[in-house]
Protein backbone atom coordinates (compact mmCIF):
# COMPACT_ATOMS: atom_id res chain seq x y z
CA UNK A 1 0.00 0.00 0.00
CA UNK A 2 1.47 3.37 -1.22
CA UNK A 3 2.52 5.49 2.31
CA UNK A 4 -0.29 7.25 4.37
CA UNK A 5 1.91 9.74 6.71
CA UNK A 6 5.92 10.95 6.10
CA UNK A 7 8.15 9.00 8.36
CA UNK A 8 10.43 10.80 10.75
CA UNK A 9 14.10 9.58 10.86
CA UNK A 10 16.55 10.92 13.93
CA UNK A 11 20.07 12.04 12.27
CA UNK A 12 21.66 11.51 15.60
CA UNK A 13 21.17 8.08 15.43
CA UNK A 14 23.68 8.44 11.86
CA UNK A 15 26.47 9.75 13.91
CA UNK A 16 26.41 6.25 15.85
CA UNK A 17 28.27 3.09 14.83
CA UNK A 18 25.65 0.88 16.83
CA UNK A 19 22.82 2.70 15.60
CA UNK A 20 23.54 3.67 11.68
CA UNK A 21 22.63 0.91 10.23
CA UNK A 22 19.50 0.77 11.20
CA UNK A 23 19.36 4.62 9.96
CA UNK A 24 20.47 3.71 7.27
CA UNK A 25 17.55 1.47 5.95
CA UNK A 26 15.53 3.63 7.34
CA UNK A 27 16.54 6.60 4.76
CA UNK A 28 16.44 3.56 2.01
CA UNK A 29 12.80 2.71 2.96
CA UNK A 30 11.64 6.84 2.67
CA UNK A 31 13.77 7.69 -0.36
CA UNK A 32 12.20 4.83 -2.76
CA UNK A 33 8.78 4.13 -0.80
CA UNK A 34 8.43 8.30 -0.01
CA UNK A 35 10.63 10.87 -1.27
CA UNK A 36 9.74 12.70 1.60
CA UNK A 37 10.98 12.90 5.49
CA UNK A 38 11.13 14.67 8.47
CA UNK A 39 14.79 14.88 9.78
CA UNK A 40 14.94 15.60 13.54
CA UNK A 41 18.37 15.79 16.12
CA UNK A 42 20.02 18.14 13.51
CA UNK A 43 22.34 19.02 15.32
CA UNK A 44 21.17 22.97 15.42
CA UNK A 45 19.43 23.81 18.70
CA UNK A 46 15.95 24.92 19.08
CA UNK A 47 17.00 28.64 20.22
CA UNK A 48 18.77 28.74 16.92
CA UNK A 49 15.51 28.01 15.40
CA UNK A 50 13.16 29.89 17.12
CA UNK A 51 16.04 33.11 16.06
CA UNK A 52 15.54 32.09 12.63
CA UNK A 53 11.71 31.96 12.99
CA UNK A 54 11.42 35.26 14.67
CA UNK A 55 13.51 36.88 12.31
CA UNK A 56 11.88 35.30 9.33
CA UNK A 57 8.27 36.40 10.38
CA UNK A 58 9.44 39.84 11.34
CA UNK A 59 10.90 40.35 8.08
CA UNK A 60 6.47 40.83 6.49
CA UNK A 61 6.32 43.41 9.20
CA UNK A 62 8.72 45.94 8.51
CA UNK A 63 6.89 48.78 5.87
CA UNK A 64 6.29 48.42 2.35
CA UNK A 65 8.99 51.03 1.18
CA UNK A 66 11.46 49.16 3.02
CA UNK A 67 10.90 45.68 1.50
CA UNK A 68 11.07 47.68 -2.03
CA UNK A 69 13.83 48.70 -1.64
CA UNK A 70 15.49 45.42 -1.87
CA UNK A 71 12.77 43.86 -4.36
CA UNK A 72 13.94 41.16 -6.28
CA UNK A 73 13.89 42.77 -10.40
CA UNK A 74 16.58 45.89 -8.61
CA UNK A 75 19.15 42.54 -9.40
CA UNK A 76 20.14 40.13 -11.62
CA UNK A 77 20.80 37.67 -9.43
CA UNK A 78 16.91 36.61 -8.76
CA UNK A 79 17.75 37.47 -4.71
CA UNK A 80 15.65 39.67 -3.06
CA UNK A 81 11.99 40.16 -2.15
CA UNK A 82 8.86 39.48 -4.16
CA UNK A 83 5.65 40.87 -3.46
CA UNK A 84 2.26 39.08 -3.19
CA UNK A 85 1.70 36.97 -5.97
CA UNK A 86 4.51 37.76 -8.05
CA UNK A 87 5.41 33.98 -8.74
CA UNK A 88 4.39 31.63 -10.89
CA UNK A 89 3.82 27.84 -10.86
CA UNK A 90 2.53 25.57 -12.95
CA UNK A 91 0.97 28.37 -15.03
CA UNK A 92 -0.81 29.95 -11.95
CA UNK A 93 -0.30 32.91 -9.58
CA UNK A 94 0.98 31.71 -5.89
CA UNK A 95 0.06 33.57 -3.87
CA UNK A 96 2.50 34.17 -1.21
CA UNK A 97 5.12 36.81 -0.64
CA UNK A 98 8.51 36.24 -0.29
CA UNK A 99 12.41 37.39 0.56
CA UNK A 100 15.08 34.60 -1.62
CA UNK A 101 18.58 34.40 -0.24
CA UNK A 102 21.93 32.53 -1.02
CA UNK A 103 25.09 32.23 0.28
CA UNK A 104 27.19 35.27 -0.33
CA UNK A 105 29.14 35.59 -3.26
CA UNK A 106 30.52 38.30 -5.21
CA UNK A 107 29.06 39.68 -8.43
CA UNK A 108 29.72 37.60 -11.53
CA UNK A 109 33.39 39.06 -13.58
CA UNK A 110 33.43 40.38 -16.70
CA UNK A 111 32.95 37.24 -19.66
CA UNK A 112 31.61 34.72 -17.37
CA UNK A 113 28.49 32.54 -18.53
CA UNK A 114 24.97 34.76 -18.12
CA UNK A 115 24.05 31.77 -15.60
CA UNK A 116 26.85 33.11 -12.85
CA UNK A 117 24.38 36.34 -12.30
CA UNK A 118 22.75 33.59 -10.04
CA UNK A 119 25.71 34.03 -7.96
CA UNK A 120 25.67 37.97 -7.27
CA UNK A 121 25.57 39.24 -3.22
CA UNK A 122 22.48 39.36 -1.46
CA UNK A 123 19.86 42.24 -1.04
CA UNK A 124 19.17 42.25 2.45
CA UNK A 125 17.01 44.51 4.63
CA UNK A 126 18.61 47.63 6.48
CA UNK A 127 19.95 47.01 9.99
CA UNK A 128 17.79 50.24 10.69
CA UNK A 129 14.50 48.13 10.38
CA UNK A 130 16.33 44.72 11.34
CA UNK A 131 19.69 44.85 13.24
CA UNK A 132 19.99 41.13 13.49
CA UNK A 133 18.50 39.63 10.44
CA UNK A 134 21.89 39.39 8.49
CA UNK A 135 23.83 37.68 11.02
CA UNK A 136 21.16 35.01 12.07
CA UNK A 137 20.47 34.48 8.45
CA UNK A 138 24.08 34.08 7.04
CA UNK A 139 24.91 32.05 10.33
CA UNK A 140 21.57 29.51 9.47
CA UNK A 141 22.68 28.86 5.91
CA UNK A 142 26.26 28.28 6.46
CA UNK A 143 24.75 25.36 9.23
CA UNK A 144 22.23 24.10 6.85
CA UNK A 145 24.85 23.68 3.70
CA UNK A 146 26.89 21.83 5.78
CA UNK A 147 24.32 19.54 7.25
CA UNK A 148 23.09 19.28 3.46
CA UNK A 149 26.49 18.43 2.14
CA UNK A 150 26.71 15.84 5.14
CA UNK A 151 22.88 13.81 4.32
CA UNK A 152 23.60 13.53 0.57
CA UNK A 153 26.24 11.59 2.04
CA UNK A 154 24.17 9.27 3.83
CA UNK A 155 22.19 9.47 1.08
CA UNK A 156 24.68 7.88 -1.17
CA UNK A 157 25.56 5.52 1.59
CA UNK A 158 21.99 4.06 1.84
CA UNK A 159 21.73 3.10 -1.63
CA UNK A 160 25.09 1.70 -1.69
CA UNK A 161 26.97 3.88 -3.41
CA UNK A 162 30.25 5.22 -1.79
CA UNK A 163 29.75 8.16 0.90
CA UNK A 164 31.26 11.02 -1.33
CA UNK A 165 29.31 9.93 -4.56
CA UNK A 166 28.06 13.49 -5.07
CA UNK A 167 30.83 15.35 -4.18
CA UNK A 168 32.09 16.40 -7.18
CA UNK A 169 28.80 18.52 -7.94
CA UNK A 170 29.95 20.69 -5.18
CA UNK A 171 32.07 23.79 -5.52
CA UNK A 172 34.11 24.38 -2.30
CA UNK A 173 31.90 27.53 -1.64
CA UNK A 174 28.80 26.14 -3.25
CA UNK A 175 25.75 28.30 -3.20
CA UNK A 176 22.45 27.54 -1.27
CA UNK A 177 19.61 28.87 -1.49
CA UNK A 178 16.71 30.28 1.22
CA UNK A 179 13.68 31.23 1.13
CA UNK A 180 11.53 33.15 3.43
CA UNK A 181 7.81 32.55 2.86
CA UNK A 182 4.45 34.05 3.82
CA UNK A 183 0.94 32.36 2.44
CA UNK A 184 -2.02 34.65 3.62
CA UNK A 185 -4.80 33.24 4.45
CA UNK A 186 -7.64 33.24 2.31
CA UNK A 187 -9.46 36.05 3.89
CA UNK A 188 -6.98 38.03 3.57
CA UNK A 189 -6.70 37.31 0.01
CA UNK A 190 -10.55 38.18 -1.09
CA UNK A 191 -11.19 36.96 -4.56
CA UNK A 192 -7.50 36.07 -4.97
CA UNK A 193 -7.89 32.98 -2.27
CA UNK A 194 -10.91 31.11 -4.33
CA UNK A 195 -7.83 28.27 -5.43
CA UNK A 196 -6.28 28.05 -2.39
CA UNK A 197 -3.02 27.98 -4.23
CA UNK A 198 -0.04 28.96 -1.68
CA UNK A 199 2.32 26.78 -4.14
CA UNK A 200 0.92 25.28 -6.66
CA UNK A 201 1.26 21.20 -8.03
CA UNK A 202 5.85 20.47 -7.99
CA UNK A 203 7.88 18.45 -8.06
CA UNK A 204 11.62 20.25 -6.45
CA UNK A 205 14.80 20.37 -8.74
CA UNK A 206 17.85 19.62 -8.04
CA UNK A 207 19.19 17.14 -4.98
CA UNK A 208 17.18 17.65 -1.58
CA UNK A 209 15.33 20.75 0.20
CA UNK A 210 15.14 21.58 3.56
CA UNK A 211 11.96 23.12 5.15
CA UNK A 212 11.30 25.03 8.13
CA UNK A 213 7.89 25.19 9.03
CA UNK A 214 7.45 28.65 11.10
CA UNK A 215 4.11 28.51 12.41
CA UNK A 216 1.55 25.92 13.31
CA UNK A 217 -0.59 25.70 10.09
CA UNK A 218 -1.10 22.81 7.82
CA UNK A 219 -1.20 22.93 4.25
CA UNK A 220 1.93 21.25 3.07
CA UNK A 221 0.53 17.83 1.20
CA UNK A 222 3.07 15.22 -0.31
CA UNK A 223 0.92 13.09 -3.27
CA UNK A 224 1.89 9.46 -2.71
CA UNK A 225 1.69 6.55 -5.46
CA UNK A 226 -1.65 6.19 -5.56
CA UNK A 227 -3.03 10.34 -6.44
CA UNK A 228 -3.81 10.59 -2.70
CA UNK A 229 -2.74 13.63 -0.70
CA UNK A 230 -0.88 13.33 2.32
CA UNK A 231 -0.88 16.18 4.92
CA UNK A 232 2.87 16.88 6.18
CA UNK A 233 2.15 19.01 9.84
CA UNK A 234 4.04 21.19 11.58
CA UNK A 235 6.61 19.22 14.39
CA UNK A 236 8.24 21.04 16.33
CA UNK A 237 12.15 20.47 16.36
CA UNK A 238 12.35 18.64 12.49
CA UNK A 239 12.74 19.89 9.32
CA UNK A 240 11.11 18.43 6.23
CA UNK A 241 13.36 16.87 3.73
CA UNK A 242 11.94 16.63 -0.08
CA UNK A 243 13.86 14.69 -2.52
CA UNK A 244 14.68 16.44 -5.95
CA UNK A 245 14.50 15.59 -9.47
CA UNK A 246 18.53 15.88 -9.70
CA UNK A 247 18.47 13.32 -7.38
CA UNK A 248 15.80 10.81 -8.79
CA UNK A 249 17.97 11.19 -12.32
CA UNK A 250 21.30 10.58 -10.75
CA UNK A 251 20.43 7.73 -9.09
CA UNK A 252 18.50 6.03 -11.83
CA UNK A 253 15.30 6.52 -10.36
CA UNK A 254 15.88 4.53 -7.08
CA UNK A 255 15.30 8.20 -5.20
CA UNK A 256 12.07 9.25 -5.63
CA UNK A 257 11.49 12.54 -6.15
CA UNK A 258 7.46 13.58 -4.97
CA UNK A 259 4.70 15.48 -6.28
CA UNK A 260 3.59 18.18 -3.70
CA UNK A 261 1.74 21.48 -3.13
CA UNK A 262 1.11 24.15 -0.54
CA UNK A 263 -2.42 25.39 0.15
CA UNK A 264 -3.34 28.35 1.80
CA UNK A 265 -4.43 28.61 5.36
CA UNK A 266 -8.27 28.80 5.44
CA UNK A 267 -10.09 31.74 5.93
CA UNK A 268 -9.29 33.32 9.58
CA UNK A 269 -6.18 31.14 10.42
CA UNK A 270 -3.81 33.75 9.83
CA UNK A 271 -0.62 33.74 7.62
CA UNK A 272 1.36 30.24 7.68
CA UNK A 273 5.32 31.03 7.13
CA UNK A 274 8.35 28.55 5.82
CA UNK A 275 11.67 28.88 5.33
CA UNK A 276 12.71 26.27 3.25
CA UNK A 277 16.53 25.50 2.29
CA UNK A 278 17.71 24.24 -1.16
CA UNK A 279 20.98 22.71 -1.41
CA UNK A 280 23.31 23.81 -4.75
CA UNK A 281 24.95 21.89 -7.25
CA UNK A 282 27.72 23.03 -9.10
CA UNK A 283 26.31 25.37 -12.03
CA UNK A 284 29.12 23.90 -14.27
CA UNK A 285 27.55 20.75 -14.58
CA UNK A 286 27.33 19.34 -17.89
CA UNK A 287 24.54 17.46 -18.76
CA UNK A 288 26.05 14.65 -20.81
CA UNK A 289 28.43 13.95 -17.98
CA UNK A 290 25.44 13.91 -15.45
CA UNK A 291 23.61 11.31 -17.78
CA UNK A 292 26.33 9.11 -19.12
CA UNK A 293 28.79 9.09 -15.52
CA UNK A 294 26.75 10.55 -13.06
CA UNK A 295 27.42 9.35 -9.51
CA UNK A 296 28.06 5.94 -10.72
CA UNK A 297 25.86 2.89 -11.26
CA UNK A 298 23.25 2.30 -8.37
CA UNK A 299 23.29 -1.56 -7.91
CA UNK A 300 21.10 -3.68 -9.36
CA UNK A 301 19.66 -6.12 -6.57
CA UNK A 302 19.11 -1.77 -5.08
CA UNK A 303 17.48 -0.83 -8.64
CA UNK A 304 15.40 -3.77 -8.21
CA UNK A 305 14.21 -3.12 -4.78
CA UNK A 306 12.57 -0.06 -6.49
CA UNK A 307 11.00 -1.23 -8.98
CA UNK A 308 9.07 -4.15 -6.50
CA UNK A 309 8.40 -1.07 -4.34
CA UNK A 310 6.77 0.73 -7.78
CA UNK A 311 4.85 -2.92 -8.40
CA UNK A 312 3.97 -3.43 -4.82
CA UNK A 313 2.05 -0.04 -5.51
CA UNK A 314 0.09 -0.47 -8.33
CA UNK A 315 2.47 1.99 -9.94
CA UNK A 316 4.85 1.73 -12.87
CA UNK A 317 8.58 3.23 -13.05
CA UNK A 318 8.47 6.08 -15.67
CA UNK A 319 11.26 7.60 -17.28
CA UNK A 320 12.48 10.33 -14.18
CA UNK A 321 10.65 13.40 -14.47
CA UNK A 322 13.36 15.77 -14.86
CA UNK A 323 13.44 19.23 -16.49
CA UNK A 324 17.30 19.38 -16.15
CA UNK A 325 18.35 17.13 -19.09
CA UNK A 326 20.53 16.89 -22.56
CA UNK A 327 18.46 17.67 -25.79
CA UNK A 328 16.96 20.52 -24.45
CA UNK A 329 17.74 24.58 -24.70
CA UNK A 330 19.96 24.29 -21.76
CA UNK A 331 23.62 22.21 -22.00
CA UNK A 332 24.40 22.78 -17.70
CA UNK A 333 22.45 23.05 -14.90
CA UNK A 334 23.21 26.56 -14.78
CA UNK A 335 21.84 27.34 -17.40
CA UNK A 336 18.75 25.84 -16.86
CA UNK A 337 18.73 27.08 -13.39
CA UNK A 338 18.76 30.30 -15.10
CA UNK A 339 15.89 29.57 -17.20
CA UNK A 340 13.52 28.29 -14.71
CA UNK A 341 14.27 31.46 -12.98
CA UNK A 342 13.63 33.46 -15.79
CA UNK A 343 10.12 31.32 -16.33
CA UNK A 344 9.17 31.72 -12.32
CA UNK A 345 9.75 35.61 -11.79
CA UNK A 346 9.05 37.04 -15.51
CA UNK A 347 9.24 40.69 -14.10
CA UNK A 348 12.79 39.73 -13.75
CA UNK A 349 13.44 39.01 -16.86
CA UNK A 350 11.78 41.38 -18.25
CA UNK A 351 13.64 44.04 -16.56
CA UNK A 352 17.47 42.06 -17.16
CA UNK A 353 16.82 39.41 -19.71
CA UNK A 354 14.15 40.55 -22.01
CA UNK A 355 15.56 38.36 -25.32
CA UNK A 356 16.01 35.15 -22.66
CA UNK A 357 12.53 35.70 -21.44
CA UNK A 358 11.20 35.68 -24.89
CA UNK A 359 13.10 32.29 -25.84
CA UNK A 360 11.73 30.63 -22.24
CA UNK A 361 7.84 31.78 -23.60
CA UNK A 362 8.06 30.15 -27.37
CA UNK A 363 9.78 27.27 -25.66
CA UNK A 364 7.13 27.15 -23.33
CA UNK A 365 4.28 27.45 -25.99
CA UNK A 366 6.29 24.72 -28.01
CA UNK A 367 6.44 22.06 -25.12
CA UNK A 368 2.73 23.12 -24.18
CA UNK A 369 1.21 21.25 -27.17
CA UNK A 370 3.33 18.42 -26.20
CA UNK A 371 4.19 18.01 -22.91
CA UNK A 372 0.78 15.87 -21.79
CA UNK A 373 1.99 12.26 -20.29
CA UNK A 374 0.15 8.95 -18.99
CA UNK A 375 0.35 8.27 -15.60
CA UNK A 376 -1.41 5.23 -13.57
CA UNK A 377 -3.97 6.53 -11.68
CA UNK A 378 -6.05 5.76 -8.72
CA UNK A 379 -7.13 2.15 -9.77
CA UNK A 380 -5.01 1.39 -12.35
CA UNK A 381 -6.75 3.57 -15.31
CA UNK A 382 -4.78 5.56 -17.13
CA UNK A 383 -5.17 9.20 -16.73
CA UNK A 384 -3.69 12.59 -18.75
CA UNK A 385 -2.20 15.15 -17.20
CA UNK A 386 0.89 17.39 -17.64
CA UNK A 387 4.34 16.23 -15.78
CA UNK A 388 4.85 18.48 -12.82
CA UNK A 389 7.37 21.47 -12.95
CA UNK A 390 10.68 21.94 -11.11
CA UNK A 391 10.53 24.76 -8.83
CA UNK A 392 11.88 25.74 -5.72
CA UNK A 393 9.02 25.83 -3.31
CA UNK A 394 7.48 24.82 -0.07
């Protein structure tokens, strides 16, 4: 039977000898049966969190003139803050406003690839309005890329590949990625709220996310084999871990990578806020090395394990739903990094990469007349839909 709740797995126990094996096939069981998990014992304490938290929220309450000031289209870079529904997924409006951070870096030199604009500094808010926002916030995603770096480890480890498998799609000062995210409620939102979209259908790119969820509300849901969706609460002391489409490809489709959404709190809950974490990969990447070398070949008796889990479902394995591929536009995952971007914040693009943004929309309309697939649904019938996009979300 496909899963009916996200399994929590306690990362202390990895740091054990006695006790890591049996973490170990834990992980297995949620990245092939789940692609989902809630990671608690990070190893970052819960005052550290409940900084972040406070910070994060208090971030939507400093004035409007403020926030604008560091609005994302005043860079190239795609950091910065986005007003209500100024996103876009899956061809709709979400509607949640946002700040997106990284790990620092300097602007991009003279020559390099359009795709290293990605890399430019932050835009944070003034110490005027929030003294300690920039020191909690660069001091929570230097933690979090480590402990990221340190599960795709495990990661490899569980599936039986050697522990530093995915190393080499790390740069020594590899980007991350934050976001800071607040879904109104759909009171607040009037006509706006009738979908109830915070985020709408995804599936994550690239190797594993990290979420923070900053107040009490529901609303994450996690689709499992069989269409159903699964609600993914609020615990206190975890963070959610979604598995990405970079990592479903690289490993041959052994980790699954999961369908998932965000509603918006109902009307008169109040705001629901995340913080989500995305772990980098190397924009250099090239995509015929990622398909033809890769991290190596997963084992078989593990490949088969999958597909039984697949059968055991009712399910079938597809070819991995993944955006980031050879034959397309794109020939590194920076680049198509770049173009997603481009696709989620058009105002963006219009502002820095008008000629990009105009390739991204005939593409688009191109892969719109095409891009229906048949999936196994609830049953066994076959239903049409369109595959979900890769976003960065939550």
């Amino acid at each position: 039977m496909s899963f009916t709740s996200i399994p929590i797995l306690d990362l202390s126990l990895a740091k054990d000898p006695a006790t890591k094996p049996e973490f170990l096939k834990e992980l297995r069981h949620a990245l092939m049966e789940v692609g989902f998990l809630y990671l608690k014992n990070v190893g970052i304490s819960d005052e550290t969190f409940q900084r972040v938290i406070e910070e994060g929220v208090a971030f939507f309450d400093i004035p409007e003139e403020e926030k604008l000031k560091i609005e994302m289209k005043n860079a190239p870079s795609f950091l910065g803050y986005s007003r209500l529904a100024a996103e876009i997924t899956a061809g709709a409006i979400d509607h949640r406003e946002q700040i997106d951070l990284s790990t620092e870096h300097p602007p991009a030199p003279e020559g390099a690839p359009i795709y290293y604009n990605l890399l430019g500094p932050n835009q944070w808010p003034s110490p005027e309005v929030l003294p300690r926002f920039r020191e909690v916030f660069t001091d929570y995603m230097k933690r979090m890329g480590e402990i990221s770096i340190y599960f795709t480890s495990l990661i490899a480890e569980a599936i039986e590949l050697p522990s530093d498998a995915f190393n080499k799609y790390f740069d020594a000062d590899q980007q991350h990625k934050l976001k800071i995210v607040k879904y109104p409620d759909v009171g607040q939102l009037g006509e706006q709220g009738k979908s109830r979209q915070g985020v709408g259908t995804h599936k994550d790119s690239m190797l594993s996310s990290y979420l923070l969820q900053a107040s009490h509300h529901r609303g994450l849901q996690v689709q499992n084999m069989r269409g159903e969706w699964i609600d993914c609460p609020p615990i206190r002391g975890t963070l959610v871990v979604a598995i990405g489409q970079g990592l479903e490809a690289l490993t041959q489709g052994v980790c699954v990578s999961t369908t998932h959404r965000v509603l918006s709190p109902a009307a008169g809950e109040g705001p629901r806020f995340s913080i989500p974490f995305f772990q980098g990969v190397r924009l250099d990447a090239d995509f015929d090395e990622l398909e033809t070398v890769g991290v190596g070949k997963v084992p078989e008796h593990v490949r088969e394990e999958r597909r039984r889990v697949a059968e055991k479902n009712g399910g079938r394995i597809d070819d991995v739903e993944f955006t980031f591929r050879k034959g397309g536009v794109a020939t590194t995952l920076g680049e198509a990094t770049f173009r997603n971007r481009v696709k989620s914040h058009p105002d963006v693009a219009e502002r820095w990469y008008p000629e990009i943004l105009e390739s991204v929309r005939e593409e688009q309309a191109r892969l719109a007349e095409k891009k229906t697939v048949t999936v196994t649904g609830v049953g066994g019938e076959l239903e049409s839909s369109v595959a979900p996009p890769a976003v960065q979300a939550h």
